[in-house]
C-alpha atoms as a PDB file:
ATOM      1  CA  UNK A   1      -8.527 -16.893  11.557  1.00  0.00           C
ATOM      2  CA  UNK A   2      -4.885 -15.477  12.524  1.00  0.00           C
ATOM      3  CA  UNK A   3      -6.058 -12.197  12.169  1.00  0.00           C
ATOM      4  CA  UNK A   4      -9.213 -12.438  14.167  1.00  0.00           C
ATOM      5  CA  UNK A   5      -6.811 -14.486  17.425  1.00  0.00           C
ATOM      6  CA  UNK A   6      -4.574 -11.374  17.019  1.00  0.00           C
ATOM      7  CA  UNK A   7      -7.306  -8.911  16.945  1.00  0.00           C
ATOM      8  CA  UNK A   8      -8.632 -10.705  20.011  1.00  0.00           C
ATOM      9  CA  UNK A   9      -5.258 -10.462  22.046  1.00  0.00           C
ATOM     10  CA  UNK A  10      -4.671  -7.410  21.569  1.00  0.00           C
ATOM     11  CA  UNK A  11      -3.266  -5.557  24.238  1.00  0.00           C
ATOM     12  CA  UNK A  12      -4.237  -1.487  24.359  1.00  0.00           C
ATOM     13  CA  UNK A  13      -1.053  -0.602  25.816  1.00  0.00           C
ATOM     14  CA  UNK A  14       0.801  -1.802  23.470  1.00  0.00           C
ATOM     15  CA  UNK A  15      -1.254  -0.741  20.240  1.00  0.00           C
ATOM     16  CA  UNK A  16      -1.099   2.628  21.874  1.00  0.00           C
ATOM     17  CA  UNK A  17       2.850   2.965  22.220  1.00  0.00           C
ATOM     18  CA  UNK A  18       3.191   1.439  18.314  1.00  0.00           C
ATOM     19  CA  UNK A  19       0.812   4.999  17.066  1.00  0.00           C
ATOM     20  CA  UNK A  20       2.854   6.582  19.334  1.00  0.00           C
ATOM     21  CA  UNK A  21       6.093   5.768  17.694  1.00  0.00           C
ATOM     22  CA  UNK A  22       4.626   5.865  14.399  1.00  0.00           C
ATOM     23  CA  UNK A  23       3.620   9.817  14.838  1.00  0.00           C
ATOM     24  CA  UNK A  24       6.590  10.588  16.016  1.00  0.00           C
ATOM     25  CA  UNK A  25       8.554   9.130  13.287  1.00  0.00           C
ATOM     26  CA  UNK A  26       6.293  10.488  11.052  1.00  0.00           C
ATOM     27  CA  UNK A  27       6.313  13.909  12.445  1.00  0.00           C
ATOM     28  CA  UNK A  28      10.122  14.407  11.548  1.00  0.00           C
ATOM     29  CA  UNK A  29      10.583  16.714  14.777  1.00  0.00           C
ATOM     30  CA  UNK A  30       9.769  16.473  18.673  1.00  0.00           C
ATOM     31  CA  UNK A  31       6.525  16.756  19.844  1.00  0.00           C
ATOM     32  CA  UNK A  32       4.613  18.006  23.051  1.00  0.00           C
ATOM     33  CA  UNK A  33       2.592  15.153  24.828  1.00  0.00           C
ATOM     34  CA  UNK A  34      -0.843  17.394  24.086  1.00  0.00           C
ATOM     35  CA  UNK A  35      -0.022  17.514  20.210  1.00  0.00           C
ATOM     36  CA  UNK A  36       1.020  13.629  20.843  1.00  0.00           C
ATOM     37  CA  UNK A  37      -2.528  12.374  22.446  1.00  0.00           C
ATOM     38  CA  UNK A  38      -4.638  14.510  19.899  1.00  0.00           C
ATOM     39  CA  UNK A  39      -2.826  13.016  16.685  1.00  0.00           C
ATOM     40  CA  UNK A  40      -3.307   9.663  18.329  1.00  0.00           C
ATOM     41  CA  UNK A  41      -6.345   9.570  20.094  1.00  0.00           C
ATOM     42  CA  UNK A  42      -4.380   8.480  23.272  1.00  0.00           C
ATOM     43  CA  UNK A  43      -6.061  10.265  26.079  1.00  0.00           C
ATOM     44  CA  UNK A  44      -3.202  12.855  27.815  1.00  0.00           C
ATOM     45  CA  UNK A  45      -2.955  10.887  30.820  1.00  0.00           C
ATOM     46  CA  UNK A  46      -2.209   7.457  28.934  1.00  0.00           C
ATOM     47  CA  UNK A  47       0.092   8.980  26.372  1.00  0.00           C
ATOM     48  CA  UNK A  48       2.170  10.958  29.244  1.00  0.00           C
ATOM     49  CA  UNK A  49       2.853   7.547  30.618  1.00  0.00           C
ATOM     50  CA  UNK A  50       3.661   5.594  27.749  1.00  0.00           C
ATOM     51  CA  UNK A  51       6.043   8.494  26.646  1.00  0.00           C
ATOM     52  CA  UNK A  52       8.190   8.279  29.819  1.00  0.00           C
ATOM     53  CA  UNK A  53       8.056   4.299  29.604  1.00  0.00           C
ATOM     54  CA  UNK A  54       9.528   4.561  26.612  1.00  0.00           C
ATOM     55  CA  UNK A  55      11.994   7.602  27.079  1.00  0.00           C
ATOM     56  CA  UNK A  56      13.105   5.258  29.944  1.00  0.00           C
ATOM     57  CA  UNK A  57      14.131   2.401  27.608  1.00  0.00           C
ATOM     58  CA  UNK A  58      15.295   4.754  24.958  1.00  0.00           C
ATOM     59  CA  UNK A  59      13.395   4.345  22.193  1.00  0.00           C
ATOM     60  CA  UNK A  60      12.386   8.096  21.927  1.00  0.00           C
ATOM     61  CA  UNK A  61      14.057  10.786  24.140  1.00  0.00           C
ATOM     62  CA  UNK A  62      12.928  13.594  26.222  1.00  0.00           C
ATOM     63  CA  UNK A  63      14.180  17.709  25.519  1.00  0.00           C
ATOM     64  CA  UNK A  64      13.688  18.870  28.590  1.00  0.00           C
ATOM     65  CA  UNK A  65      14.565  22.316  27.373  1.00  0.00           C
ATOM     66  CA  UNK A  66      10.928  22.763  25.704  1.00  0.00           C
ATOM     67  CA  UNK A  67       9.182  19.466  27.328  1.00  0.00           C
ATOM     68  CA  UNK A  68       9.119  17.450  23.943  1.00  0.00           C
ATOM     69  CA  UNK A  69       9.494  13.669  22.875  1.00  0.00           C
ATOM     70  CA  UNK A  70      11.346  12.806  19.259  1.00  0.00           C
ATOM     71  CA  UNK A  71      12.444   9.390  18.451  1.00  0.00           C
ATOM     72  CA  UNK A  72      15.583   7.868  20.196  1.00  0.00           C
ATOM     73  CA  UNK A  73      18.833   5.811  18.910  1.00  0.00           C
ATOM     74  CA  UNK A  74      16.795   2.987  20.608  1.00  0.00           C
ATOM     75  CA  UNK A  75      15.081   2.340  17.663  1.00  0.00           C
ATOM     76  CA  UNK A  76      17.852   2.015  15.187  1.00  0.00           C
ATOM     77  CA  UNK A  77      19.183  -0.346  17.540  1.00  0.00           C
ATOM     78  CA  UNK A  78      16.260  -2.563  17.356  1.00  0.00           C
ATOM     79  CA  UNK A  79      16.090  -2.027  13.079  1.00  0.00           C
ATOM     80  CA  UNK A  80      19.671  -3.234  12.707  1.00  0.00           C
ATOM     81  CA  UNK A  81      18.878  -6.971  11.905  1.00  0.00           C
ATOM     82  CA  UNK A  82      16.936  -5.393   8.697  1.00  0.00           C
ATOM     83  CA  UNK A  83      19.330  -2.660   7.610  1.00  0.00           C
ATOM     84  CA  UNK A  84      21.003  -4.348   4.123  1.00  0.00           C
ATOM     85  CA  UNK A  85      18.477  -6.908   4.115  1.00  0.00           C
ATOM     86  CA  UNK A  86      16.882  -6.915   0.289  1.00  0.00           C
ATOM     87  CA  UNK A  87      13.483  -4.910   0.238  1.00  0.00           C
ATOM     88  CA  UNK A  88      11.583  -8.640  -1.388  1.00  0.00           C
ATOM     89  CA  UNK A  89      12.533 -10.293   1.236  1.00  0.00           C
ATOM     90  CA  UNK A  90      11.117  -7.614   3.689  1.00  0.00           C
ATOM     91  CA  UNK A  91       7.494  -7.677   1.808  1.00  0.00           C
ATOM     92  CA  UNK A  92       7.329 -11.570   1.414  1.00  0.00           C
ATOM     93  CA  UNK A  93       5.758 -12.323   4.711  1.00  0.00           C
ATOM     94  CA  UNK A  94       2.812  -9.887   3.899  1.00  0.00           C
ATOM     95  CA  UNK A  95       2.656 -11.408   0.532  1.00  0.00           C
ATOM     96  CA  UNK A  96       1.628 -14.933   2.154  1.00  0.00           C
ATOM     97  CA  UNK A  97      -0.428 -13.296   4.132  1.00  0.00           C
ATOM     98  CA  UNK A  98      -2.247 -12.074   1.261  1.00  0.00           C
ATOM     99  CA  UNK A  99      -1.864 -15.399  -0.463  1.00  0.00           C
ATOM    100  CA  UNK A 100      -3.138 -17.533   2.619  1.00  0.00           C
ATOM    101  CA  UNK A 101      -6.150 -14.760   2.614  1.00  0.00           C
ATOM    102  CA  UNK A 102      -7.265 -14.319  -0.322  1.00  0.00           C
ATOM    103  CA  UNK A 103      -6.714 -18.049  -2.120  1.00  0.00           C
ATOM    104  CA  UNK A 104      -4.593 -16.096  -5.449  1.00  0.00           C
ATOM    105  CA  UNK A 105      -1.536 -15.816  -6.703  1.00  0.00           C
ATOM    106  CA  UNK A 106       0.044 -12.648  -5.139  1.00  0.00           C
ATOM    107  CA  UNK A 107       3.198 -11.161  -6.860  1.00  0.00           C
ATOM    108  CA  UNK A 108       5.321  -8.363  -6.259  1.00  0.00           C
ATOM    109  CA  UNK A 109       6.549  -5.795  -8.971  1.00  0.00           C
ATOM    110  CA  UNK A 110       9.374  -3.662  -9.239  1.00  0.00           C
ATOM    111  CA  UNK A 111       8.755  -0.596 -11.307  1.00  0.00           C
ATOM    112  CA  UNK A 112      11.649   0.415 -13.429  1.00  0.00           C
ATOM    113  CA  UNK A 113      13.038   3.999 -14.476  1.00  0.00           C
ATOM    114  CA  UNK A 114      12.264   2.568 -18.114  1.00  0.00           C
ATOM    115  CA  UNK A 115       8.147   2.248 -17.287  1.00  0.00           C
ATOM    116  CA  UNK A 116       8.184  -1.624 -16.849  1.00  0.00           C
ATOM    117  CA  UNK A 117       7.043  -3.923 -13.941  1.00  0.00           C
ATOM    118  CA  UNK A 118       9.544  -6.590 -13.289  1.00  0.00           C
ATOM    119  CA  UNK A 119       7.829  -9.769 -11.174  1.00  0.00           C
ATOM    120  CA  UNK A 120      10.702  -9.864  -8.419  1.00  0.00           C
ATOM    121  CA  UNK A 121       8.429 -12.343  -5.565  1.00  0.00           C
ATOM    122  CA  UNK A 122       5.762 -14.089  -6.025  1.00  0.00           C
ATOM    123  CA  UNK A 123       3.329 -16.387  -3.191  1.00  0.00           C
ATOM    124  CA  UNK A 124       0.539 -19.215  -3.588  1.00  0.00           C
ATOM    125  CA  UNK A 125      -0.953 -20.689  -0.946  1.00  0.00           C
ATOM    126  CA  UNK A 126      -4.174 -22.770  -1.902  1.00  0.00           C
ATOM    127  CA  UNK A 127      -5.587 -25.214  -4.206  1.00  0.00           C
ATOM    128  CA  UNK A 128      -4.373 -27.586  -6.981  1.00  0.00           C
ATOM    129  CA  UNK A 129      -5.398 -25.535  -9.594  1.00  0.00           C
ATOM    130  CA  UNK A 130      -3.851 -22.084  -9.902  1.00  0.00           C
ATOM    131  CA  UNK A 131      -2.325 -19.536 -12.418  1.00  0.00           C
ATOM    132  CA  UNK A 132       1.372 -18.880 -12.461  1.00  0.00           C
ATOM    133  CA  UNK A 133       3.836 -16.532 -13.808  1.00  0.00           C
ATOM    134  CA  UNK A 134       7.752 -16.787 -14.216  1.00  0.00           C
ATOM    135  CA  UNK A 135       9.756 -14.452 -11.781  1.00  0.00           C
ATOM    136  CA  UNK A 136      11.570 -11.420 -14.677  1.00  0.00           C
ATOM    137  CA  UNK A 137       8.034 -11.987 -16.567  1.00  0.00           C
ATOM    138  CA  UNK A 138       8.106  -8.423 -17.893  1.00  0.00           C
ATOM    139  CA  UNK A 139       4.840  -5.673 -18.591  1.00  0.00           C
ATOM    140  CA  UNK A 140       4.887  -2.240 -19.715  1.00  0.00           C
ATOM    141  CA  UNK A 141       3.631   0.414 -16.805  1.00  0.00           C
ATOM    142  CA  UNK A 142       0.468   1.494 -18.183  1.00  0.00           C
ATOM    143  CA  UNK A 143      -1.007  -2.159 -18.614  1.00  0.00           C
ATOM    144  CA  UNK A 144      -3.454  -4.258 -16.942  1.00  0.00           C
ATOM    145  CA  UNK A 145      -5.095  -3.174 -12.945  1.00  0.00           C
ATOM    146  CA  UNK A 146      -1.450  -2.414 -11.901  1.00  0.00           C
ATOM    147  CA  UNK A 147      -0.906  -0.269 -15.107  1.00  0.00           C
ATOM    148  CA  UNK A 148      -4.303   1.563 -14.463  1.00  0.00           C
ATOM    149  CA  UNK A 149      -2.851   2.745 -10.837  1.00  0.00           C
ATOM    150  CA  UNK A 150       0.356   3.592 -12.164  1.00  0.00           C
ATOM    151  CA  UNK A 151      -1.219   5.535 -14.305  1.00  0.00           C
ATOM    152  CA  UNK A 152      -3.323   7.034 -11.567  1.00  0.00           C
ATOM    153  CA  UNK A 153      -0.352   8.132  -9.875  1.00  0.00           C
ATOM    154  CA  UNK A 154       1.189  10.096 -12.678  1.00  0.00           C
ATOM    155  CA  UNK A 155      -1.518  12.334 -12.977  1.00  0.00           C
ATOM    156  CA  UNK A 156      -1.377  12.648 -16.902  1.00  0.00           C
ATOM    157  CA  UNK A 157      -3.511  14.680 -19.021  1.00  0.00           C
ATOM    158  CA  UNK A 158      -6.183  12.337 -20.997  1.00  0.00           C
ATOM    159  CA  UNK A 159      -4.081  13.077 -24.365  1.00  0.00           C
ATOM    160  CA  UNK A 160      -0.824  11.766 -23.153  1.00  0.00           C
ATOM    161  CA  UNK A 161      -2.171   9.111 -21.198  1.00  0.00           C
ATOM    162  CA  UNK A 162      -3.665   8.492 -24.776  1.00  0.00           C
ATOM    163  CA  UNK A 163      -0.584   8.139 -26.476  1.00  0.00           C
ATOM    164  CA  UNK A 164       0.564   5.262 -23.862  1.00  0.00           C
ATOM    165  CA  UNK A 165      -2.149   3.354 -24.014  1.00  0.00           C
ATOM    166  CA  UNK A 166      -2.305   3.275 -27.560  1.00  0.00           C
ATOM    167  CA  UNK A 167       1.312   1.446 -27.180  1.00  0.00           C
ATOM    168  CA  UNK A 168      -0.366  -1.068 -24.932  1.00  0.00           C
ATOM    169  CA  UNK A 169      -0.837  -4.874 -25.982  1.00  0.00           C
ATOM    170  CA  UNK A 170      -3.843  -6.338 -24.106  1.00  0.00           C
ATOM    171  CA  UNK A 171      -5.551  -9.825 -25.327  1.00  0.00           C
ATOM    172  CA  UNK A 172      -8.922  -8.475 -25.046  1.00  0.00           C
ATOM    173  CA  UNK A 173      -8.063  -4.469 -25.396  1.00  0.00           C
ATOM    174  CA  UNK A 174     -10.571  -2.284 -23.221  1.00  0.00           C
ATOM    175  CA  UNK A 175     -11.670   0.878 -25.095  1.00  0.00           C
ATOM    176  CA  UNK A 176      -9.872   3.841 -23.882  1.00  0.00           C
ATOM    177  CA  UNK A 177     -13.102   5.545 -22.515  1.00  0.00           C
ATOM    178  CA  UNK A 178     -13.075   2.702 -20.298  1.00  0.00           C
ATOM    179  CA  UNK A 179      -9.731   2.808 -19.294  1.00  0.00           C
ATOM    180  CA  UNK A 180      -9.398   6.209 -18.816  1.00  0.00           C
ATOM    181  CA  UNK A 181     -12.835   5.790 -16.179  1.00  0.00           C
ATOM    182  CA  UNK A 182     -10.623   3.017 -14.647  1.00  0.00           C
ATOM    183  CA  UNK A 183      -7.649   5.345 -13.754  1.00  0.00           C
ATOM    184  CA  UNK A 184      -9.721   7.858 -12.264  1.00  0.00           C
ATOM    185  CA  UNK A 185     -11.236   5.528 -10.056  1.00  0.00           C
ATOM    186  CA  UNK A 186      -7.409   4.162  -8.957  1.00  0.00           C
ATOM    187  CA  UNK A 187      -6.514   7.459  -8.057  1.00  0.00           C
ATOM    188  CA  UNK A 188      -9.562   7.735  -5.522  1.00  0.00           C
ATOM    189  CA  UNK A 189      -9.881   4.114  -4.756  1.00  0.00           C
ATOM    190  CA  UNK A 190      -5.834   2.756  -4.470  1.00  0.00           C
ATOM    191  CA  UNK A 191      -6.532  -0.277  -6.318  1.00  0.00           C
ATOM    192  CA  UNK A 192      -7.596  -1.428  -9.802  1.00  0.00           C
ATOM    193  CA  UNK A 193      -9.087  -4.439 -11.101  1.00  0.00           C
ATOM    194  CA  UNK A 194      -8.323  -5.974 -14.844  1.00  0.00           C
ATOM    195  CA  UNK A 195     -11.097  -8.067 -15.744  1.00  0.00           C
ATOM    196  CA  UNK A 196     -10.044 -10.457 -18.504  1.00  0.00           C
ATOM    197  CA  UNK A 197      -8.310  -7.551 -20.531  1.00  0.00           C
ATOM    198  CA  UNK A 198      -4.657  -7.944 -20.022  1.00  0.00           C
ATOM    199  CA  UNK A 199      -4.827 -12.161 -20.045  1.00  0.00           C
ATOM    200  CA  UNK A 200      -8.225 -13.448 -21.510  1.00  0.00           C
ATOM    201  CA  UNK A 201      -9.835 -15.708 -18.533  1.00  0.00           C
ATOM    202  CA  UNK A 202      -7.858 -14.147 -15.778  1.00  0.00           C
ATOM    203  CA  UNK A 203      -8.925 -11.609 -13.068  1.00  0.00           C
ATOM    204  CA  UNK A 204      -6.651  -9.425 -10.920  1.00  0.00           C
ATOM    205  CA  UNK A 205      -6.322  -6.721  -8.613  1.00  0.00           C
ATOM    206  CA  UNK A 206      -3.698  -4.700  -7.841  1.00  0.00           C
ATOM    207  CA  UNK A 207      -2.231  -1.537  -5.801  1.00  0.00           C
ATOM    208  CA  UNK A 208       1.229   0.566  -6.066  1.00  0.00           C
ATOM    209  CA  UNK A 209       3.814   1.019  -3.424  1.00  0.00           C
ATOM    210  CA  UNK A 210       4.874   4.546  -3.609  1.00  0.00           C
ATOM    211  CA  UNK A 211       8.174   6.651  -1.972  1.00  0.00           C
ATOM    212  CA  UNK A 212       7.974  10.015  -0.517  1.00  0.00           C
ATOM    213  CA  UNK A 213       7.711  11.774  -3.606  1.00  0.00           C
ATOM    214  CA  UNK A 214       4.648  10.015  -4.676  1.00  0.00           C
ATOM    215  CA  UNK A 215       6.650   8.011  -7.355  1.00  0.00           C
ATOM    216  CA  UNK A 216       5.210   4.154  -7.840  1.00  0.00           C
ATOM    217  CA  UNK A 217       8.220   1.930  -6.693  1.00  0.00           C
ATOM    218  CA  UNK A 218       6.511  -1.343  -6.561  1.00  0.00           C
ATOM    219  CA  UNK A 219       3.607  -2.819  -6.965  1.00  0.00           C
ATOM    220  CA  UNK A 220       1.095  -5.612  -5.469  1.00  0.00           C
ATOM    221  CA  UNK A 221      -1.226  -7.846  -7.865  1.00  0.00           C
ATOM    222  CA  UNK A 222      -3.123 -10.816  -6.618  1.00  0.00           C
ATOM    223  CA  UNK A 223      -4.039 -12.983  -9.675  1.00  0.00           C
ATOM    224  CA  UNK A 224      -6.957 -15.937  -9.833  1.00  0.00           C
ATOM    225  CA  UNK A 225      -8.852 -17.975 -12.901  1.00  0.00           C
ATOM    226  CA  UNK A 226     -12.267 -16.334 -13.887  1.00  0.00           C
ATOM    227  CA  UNK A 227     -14.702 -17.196 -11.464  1.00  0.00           C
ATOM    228  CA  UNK A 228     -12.967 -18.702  -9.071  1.00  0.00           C
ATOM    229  CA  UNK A 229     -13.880 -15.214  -6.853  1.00  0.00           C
ATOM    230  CA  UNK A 230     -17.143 -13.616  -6.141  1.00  0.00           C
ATOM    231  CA  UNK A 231     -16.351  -9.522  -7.468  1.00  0.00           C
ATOM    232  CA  UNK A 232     -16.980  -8.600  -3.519  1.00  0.00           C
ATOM    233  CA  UNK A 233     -14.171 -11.163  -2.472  1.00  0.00           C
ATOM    234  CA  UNK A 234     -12.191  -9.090  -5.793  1.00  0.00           C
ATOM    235  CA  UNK A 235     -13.035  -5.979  -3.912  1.00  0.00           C
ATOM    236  CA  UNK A 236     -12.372  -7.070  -0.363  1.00  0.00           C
ATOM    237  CA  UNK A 237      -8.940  -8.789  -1.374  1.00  0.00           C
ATOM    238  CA  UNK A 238      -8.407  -5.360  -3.373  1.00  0.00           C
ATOM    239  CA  UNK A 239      -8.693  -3.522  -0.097  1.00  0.00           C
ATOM    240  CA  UNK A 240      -6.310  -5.467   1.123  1.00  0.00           C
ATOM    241  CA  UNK A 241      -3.965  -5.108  -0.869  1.00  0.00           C
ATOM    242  CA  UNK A 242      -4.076  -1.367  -0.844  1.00  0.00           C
ATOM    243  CA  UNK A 243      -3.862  -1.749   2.937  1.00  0.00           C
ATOM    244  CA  UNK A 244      -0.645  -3.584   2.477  1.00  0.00           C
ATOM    245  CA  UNK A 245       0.697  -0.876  -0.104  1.00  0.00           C
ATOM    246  CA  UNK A 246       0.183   1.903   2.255  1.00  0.00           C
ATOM    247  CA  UNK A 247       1.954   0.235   5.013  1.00  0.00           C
ATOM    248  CA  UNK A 248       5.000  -1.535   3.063  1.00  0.00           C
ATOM    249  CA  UNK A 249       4.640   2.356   1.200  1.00  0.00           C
ATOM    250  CA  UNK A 250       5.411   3.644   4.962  1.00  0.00           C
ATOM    251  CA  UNK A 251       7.897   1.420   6.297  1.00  0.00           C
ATOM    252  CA  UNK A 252       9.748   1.694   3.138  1.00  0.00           C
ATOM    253  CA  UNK A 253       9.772   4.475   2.045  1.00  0.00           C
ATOM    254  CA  UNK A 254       8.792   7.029   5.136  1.00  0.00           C
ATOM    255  CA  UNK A 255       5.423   8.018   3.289  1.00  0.00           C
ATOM    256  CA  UNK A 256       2.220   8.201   5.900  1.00  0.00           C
ATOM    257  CA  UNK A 257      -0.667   5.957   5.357  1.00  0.00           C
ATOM    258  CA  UNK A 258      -2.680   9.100   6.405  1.00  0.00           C
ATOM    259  CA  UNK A 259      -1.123  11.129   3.528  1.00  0.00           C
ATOM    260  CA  UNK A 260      -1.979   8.535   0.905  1.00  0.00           C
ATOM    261  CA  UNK A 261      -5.977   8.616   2.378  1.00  0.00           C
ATOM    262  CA  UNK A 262      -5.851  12.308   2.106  1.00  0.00           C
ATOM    263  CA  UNK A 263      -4.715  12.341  -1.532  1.00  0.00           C
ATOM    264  CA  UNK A 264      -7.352   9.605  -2.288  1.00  0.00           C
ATOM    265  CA  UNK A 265     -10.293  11.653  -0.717  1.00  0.00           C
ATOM    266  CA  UNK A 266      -8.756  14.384  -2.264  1.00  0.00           C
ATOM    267  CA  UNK A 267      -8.947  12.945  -5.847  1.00  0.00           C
ATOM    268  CA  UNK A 268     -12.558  11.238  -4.844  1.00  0.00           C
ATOM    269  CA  UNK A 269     -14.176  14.650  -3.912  1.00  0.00           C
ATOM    270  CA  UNK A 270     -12.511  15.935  -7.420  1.00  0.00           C
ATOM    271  CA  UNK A 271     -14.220  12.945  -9.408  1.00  0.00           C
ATOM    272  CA  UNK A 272     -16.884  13.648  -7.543  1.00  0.00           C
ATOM    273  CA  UNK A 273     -17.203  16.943  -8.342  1.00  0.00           C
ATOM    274  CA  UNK A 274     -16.450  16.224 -11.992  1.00  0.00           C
ATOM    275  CA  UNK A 275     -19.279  13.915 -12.570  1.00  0.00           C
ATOM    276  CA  UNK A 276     -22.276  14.830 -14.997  1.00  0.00           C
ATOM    277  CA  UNK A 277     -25.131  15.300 -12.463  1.00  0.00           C
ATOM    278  CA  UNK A 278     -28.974  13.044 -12.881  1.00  0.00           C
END
């Protein structure tokens, strides 16, 4: 309902200026207003104005010399409240929004240099009944939906992907055909689902959170009891949760949302391309 009041309310102007600012910090070097209004979709007109609104309060700042905007000190002024601030506590608000959402537990890994997933945060919003997990709970990379995206992201050949998961403790082990169809499917998709595999009677989703050089950093799962979700509420919170990778993956860790679509379609057209044709 919050979302759908904010989508309401929202003012053009202002959603206009934020893909502004978001291209130019994205773009890593100034930018003419034409080149500014076609990477947006602002129309030239609109974007001019918006560009010397916020030139005139600093935020980005005008070189005459070649007549191109880049972003301004302005900006780190308004950041300084979060510099030093701990990245968990930075994500928690979009993990109750997830929670409140989607009715599941919603956690928050850290991935470690020794391929484990540490649960740092975790939020439930909801009902009496509920699954839980202790924060430091511990899993090895490669296991479960988050495992299956992490392994998505390293792009491993089949045989030493095969080696890993042959490490792997599940309750209810998936065959590694299976698994291996999984992972291929992460790397187009952005999410993963573990259907009773990992933890017999429990269903979860998940996405990774990933830094500049596409390494996994952290990761989101949201966790519920068998059947307490339809599949397409599974695949809509799923969705969701990528959306929230990409964006804590951008404000982060610098990496554009449109860079992680592109590498999806990318690795879609390729599975694509791969299958057996009917």
């Amino acid at each position: 309902m919050m979302d759908q009041e904010l989508s309401h309310k929202s003012v053009g102007a202002v959603a206009n200026a934020v893909a502004i600012l978001r291209f130019l910090a994205q773009a890593g070097r100034p930018k003419g207003v034409t080149i500014i209004a076609r990477e947006t979709g602002v129309s030239a007109s609109t974007c001019f104005n918006i560009l010397r609104t916020l030139a005139s309060v600093r935020l980005i700042e005008f070189e005459a010399m070649d007549k191109t905007y880049r972003m301004g000190l302005g900006v780190l002024a308004l950041s300084v409240p979060l510099l030093g601030v701990n990245q968990v506590d930075l994500v928690r608000p979009e993990l109750q929004r997830l929670a409140e959402a989607h009715k599941s537990l919603i956690c928050l890994w850290l991935v470690t240099d020794g391929e484990r997933m540490v649960l740092v945060d975790k939020v439930w919003t909801g009902g009496t009944v509920r699954v839980d997990m202790a924060l430091g709970s511990r899993l090895p990379s490669y296991v479960g939906a988050m495992g299956r995206c992490y392994a998505a992201m390293k792009g491993l050949r089949a045989e030493d992907l095969r080696a890993h998961f042959d490490s792997l403790r599940w309750q209810s082990p998936p065959d590694f055909s299976s698994y291996l169809k999984d992972v291929e499917a992460a790397r187009a998709d952005g999410y993963a689902f573990d259907y009773g595999n990992l933890f017999v009677g429990l269903e979860i989703a998940a996405s990774v959170i990933t830094d500049a050089s596409g390494v996994p950093r952290l990761a989101i799962s949201a966790i519920s009891i068998a059947g307490q979700l339809t599949r397409r509420d599974i695949l809509r919170q799923a969705e969701d949760i990528r959306a929230s990778s990409d964006w804590v993956s951008e404000v982060l860790f610098g990496v554009s949302r449109g860079e992680r679509q592109r590498d999806r379609n990318a690795a879609s057209k390729a599975q694509a391309g791969a299958a057996p044709s009917r």
